[in-house]
C-alpha atoms as a PDB file:
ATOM      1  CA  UNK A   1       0.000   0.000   0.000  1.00  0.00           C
ATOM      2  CA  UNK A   2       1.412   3.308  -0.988  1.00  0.00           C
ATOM      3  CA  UNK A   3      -1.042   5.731   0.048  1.00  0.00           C
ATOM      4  CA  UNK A   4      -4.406   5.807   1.747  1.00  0.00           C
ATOM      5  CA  UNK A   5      -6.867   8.682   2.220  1.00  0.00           C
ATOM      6  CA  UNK A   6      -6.018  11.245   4.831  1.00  0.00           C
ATOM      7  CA  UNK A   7      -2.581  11.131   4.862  1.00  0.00           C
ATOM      8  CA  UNK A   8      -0.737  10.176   1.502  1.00  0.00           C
ATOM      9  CA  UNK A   9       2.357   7.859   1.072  1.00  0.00           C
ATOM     10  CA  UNK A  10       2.782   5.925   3.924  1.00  0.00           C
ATOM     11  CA  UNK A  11       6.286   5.339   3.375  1.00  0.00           C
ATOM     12  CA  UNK A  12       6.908   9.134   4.633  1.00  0.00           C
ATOM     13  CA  UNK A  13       5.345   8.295   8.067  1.00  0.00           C
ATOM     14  CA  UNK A  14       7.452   8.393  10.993  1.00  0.00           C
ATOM     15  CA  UNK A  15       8.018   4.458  11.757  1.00  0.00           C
ATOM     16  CA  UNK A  16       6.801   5.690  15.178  1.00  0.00           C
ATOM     17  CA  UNK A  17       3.220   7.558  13.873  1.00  0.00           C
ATOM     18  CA  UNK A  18      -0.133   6.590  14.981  1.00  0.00           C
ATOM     19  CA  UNK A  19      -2.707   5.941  13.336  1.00  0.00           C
ATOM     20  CA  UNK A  20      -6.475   6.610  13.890  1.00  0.00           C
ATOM     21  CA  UNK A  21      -9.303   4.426  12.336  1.00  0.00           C
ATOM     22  CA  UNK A  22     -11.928   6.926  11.043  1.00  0.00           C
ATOM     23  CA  UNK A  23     -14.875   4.671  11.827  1.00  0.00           C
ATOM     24  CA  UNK A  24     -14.310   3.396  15.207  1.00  0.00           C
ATOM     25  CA  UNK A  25     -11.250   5.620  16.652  1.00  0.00           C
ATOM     26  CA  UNK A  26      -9.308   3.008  17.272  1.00  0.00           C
ATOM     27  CA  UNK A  27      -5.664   4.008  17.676  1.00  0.00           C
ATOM     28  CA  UNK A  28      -3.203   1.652  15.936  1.00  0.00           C
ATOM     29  CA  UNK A  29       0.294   2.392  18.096  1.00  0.00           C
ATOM     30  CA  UNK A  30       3.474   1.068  16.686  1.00  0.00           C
ATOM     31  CA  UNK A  31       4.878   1.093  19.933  1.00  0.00           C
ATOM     32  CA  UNK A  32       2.135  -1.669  21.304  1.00  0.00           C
ATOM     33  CA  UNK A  33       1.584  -3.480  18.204  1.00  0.00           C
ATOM     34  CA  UNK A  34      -1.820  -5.753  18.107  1.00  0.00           C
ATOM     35  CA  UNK A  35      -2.328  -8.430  19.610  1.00  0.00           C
ATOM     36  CA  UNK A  36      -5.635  -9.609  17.731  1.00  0.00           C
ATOM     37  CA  UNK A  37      -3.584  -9.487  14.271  1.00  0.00           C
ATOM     38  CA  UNK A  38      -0.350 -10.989  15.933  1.00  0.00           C
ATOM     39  CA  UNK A  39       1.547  -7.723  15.120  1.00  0.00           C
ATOM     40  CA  UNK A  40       4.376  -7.791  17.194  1.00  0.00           C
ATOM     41  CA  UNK A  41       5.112  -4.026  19.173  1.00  0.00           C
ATOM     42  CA  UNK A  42       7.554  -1.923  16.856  1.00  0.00           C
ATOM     43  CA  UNK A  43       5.568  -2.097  13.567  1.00  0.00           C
ATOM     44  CA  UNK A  44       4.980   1.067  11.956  1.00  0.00           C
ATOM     45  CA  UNK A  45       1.739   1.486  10.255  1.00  0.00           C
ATOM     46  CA  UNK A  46       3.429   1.449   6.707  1.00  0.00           C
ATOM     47  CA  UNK A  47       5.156  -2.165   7.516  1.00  0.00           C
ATOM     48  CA  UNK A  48       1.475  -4.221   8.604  1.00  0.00           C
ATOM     49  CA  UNK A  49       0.599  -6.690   6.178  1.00  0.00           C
ATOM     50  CA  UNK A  50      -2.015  -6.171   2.999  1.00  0.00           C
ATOM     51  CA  UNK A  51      -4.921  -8.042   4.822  1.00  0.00           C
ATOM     52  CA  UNK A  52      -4.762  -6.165   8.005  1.00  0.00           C
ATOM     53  CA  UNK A  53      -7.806  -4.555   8.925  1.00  0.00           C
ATOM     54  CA  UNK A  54      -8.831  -2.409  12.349  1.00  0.00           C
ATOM     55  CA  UNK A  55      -9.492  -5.123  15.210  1.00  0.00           C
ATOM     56  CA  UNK A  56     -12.208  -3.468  16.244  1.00  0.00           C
ATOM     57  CA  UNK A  57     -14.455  -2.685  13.332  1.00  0.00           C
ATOM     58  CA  UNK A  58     -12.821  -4.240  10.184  1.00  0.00           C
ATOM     59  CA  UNK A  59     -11.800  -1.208   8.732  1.00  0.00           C
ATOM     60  CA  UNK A  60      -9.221  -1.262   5.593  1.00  0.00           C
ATOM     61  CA  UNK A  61      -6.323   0.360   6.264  1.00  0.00           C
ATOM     62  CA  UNK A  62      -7.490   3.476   4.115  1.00  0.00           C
ATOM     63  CA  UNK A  63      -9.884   4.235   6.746  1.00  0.00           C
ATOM     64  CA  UNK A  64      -6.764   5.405   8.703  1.00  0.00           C
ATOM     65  CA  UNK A  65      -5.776   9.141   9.042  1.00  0.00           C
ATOM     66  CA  UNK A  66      -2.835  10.161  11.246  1.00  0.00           C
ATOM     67  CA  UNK A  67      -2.858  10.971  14.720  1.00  0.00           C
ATOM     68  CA  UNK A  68      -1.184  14.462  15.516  1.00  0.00           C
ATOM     69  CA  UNK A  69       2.263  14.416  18.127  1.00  0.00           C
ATOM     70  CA  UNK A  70       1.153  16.053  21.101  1.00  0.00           C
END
């Protein structure tokens, strides 16, 4: 996945960025990872795999937009 709407090329992301499902608000952390998917903690948002989806609503990765640093 190169891009996704709300942010652009994921590649560009901080590894460390969070990302926000627009549907639920679930906040994907690299730091913590997932445990539903198996992701282990350290994997940026740009790195998941293809078929990942939010683990709490089934959102496609798309549906993601960037949290803002605090």
């Amino acid at each position: 996945m190169t891009g996704f709407h709300g942010f652009g090329a994921t590649a560009d992301s901080d590894p460390r960025t969070r990302f926000e499902c627009r549907i639920c608000w679930y906040v994907y952390d690299p730091a913590e990872g997932d445990t539903v998917w198996q992701i282990a903690p350290g994997t940026p948002f740009s790195q998941l795999p293809p078929h990942w989806t939010c683990p709490n609503c089934s959102a496609t990765q798309d549906q993601f937009i960037v949290v803002p640093d605090e």
